[in-house]
C-alpha atoms as a PDB file:
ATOM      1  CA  UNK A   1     112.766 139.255 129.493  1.00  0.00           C
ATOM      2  CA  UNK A   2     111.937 143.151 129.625  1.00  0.00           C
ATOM      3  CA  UNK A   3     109.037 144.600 130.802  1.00  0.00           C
ATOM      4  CA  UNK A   4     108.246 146.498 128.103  1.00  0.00           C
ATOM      5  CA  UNK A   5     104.506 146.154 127.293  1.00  0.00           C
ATOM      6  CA  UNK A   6     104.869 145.381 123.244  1.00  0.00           C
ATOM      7  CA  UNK A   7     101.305 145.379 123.110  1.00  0.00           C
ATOM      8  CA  UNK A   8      99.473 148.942 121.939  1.00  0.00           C
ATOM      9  CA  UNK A   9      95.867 148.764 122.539  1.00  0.00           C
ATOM     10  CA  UNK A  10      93.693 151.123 122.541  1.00  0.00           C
ATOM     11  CA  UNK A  11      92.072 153.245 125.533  1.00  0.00           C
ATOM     12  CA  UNK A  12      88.998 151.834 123.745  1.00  0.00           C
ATOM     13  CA  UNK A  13      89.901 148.563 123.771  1.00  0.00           C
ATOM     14  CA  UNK A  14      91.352 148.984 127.160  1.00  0.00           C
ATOM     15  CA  UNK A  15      87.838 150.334 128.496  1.00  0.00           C
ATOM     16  CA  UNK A  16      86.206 147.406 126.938  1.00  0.00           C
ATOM     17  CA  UNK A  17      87.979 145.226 128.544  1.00  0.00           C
ATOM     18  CA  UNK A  18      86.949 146.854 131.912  1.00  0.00           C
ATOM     19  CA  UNK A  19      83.398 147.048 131.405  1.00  0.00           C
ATOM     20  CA  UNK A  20      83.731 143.315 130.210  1.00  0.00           C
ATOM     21  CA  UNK A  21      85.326 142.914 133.663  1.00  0.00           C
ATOM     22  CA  UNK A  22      83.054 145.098 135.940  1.00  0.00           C
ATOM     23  CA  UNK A  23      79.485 142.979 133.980  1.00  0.00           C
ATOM     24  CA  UNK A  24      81.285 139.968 134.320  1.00  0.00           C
ATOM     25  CA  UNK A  25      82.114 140.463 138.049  1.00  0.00           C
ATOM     26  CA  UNK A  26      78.211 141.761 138.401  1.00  0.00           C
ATOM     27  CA  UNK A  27      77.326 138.539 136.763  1.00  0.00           C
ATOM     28  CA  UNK A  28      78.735 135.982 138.742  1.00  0.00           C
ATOM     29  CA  UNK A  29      77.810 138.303 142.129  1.00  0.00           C
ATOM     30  CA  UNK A  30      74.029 137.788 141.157  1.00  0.00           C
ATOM     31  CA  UNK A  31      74.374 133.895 140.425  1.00  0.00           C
ATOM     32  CA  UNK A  32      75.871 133.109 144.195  1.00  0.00           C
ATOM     33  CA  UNK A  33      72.944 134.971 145.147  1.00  0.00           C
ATOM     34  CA  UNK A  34      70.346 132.721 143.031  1.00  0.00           C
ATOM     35  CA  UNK A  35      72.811 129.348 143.426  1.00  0.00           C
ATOM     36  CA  UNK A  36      74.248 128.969 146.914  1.00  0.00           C
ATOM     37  CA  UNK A  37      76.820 126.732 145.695  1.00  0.00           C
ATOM     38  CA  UNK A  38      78.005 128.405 143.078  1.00  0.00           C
ATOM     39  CA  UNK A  39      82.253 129.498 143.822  1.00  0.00           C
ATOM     40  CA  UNK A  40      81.899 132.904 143.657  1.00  0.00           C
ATOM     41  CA  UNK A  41      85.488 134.211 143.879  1.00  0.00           C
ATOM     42  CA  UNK A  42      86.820 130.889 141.754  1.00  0.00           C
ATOM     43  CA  UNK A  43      84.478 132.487 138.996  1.00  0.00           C
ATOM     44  CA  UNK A  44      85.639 135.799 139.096  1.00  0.00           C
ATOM     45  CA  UNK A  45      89.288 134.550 139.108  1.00  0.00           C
ATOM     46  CA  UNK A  46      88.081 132.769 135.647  1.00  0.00           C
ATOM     47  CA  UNK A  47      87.194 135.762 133.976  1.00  0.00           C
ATOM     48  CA  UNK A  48      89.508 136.118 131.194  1.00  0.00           C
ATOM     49  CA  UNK A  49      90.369 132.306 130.530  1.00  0.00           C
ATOM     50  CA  UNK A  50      88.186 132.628 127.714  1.00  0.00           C
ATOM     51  CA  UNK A  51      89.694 135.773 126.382  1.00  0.00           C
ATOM     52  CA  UNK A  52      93.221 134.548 126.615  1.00  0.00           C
ATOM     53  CA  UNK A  53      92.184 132.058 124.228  1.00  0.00           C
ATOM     54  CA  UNK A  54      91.641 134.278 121.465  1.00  0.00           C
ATOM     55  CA  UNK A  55      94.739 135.989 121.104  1.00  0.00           C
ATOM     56  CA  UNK A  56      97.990 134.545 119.311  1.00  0.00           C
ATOM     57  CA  UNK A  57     100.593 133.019 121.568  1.00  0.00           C
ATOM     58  CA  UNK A  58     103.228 134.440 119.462  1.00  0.00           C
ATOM     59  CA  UNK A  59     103.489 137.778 121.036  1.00  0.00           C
ATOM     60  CA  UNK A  60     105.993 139.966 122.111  1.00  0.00           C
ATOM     61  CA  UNK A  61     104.454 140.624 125.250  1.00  0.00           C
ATOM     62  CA  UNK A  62     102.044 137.383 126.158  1.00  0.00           C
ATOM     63  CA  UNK A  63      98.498 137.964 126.667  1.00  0.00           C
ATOM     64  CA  UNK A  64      97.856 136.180 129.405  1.00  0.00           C
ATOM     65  CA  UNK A  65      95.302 136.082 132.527  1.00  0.00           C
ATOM     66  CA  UNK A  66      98.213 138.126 134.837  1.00  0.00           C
ATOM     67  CA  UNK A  67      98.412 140.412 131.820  1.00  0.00           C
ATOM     68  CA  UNK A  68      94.398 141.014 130.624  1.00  0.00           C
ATOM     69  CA  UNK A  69      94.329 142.110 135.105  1.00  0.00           C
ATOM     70  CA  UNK A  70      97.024 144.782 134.739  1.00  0.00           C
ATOM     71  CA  UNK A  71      94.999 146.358 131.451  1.00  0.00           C
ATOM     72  CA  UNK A  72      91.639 145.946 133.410  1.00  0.00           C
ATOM     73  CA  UNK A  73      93.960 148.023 137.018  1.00  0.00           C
ATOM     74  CA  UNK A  74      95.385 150.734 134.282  1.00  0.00           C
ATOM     75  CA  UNK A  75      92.400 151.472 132.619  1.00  0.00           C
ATOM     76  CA  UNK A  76      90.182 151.825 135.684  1.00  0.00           C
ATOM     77  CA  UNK A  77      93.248 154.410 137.224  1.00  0.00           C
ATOM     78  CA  UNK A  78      92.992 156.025 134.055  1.00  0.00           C
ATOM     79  CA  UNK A  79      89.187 156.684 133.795  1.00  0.00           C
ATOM     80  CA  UNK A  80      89.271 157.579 137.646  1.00  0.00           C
ATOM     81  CA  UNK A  81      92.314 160.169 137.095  1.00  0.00           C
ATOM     82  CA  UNK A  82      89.968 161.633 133.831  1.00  0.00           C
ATOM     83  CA  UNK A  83      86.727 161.990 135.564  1.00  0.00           C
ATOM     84  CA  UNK A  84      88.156 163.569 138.993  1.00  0.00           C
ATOM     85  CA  UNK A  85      90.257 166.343 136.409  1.00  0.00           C
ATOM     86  CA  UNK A  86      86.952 166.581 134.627  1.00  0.00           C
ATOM     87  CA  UNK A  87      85.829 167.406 137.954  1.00  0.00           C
ATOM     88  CA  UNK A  88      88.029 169.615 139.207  1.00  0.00           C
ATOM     89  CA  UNK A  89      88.060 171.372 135.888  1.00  0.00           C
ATOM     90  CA  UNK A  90      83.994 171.484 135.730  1.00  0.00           C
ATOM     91  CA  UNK A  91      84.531 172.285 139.600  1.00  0.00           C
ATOM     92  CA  UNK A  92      87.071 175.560 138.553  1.00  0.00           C
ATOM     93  CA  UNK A  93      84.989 176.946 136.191  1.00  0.00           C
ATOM     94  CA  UNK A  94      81.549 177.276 138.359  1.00  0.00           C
ATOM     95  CA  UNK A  95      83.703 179.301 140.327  1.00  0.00           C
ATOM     96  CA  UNK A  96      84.460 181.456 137.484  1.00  0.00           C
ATOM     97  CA  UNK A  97      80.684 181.656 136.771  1.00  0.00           C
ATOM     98  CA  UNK A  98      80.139 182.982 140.626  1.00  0.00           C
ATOM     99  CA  UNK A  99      82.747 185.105 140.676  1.00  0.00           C
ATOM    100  CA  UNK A 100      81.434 186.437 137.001  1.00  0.00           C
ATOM    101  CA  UNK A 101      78.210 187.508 138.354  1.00  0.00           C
ATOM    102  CA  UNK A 102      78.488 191.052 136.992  1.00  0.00           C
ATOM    103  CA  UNK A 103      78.216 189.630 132.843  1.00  0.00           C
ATOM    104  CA  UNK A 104      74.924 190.180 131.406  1.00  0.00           C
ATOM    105  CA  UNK A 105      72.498 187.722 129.842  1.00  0.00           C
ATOM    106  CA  UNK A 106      73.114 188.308 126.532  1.00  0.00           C
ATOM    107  CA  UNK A 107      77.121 187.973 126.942  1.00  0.00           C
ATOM    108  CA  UNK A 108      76.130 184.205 129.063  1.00  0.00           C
ATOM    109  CA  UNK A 109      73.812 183.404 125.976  1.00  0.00           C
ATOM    110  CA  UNK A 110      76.643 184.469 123.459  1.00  0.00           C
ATOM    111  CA  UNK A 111      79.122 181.758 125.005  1.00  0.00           C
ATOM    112  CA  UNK A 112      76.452 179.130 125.584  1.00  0.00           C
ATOM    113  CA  UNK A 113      75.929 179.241 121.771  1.00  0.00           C
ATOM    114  CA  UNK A 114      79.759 179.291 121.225  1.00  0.00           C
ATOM    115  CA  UNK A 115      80.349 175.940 123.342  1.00  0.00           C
ATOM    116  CA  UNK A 116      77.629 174.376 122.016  1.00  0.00           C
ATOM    117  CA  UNK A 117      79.018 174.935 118.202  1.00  0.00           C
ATOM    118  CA  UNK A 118      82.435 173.881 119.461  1.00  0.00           C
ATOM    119  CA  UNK A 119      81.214 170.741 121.068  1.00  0.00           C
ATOM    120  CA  UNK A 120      81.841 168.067 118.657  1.00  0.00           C
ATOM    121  CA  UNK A 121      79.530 164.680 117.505  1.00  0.00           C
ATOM    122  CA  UNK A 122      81.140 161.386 119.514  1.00  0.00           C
ATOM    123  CA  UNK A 123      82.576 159.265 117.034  1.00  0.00           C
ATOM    124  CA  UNK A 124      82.033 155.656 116.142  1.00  0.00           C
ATOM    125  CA  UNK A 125      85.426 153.498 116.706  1.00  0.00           C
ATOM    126  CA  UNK A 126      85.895 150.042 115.143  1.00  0.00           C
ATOM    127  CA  UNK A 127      88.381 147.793 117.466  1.00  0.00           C
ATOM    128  CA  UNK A 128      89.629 145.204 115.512  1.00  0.00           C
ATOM    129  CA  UNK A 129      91.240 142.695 117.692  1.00  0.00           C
ATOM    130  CA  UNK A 130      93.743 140.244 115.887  1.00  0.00           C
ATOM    131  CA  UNK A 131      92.536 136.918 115.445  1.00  0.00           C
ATOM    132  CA  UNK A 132      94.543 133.621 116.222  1.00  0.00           C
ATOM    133  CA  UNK A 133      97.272 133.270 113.508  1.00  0.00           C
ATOM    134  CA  UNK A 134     100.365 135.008 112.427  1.00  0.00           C
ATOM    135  CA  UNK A 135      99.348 136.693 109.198  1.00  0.00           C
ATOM    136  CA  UNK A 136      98.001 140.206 110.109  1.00  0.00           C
ATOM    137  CA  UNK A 137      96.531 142.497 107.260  1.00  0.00           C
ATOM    138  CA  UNK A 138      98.497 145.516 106.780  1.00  0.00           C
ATOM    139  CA  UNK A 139      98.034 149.030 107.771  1.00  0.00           C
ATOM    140  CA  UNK A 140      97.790 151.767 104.947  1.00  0.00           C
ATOM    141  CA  UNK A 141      99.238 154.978 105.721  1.00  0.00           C
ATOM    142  CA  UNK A 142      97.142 157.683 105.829  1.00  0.00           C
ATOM    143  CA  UNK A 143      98.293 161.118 106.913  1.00  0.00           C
ATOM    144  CA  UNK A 144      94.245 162.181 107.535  1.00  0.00           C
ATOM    145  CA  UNK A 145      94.737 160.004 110.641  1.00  0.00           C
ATOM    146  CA  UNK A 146      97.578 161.844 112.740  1.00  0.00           C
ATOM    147  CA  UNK A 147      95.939 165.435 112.604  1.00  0.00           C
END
């Protein structure tokens, strides 16, 4: 069997999945703090039984429990590799601004104004998530999409 991960999901998806994981994990910390006897790390081990459920066994690459952990590990590299560039990057360019000091109000105002206009509205994303079967509907082509 290759390890070749057959299986495209999203970085939305993939961050869902996370925050599903990080809530649930927050969850079950605060009920073995109300319930004494509650299994604490048994429960967080459980965490995606119910999600394996809902995907088709058919796969290329299986979704299992082993394989809903290593999407939960990527994306939370992923998001930690994007905020400390965002860092760096936000880091960078306040020492720009110092070194800049000589610019004059109106030229700081200017650029404001420009970054603002170039900032763009977050959009809304739909995941759709295949349901259990083996009939999928079909994807319409649509060049709009790739630019």
């Amino acid at each position: 069997m290759d390890d070749k991960d057959h299986n495209n999901f999203s970085r939305d998806f993939q961050e869902l999945v996370d925050d599903y994981a990080r809530g649930y994990d927050v969850w079950c910390s605060a009920q073995s703090d109300v319930d004494k006897k509650f299994a604490l790390l048994k429960e967080k081990q459980a965490k995606f039984d119910p999600l394996v459920e809902l995907f088709p066994k058919n796969l290329m690459t299986p979704v299992n429990v082993e394989y809903m952990k290593k999407i939960v590990r990527r994306a939370r590299q992923n998001r930690h590799k994007r905020e400390k560039t965002a860092a760096l990057k936000s880091e960078t360019s306040t020492k720009d601004d110092d070194d800049d000091d000589d610019n004059s109000e109106k030229e700081d105002v200017e650029e404001k104004g420009k970054e603002e206009e170039k900032a763009p509205e977050p959009q809304k994303r739909v995941v759709e998530i295949p349901t259990m079967g083996s009939v999928f509907p079909t994807v319409r082509w649509d060049e709009a999409n790739f630019q």
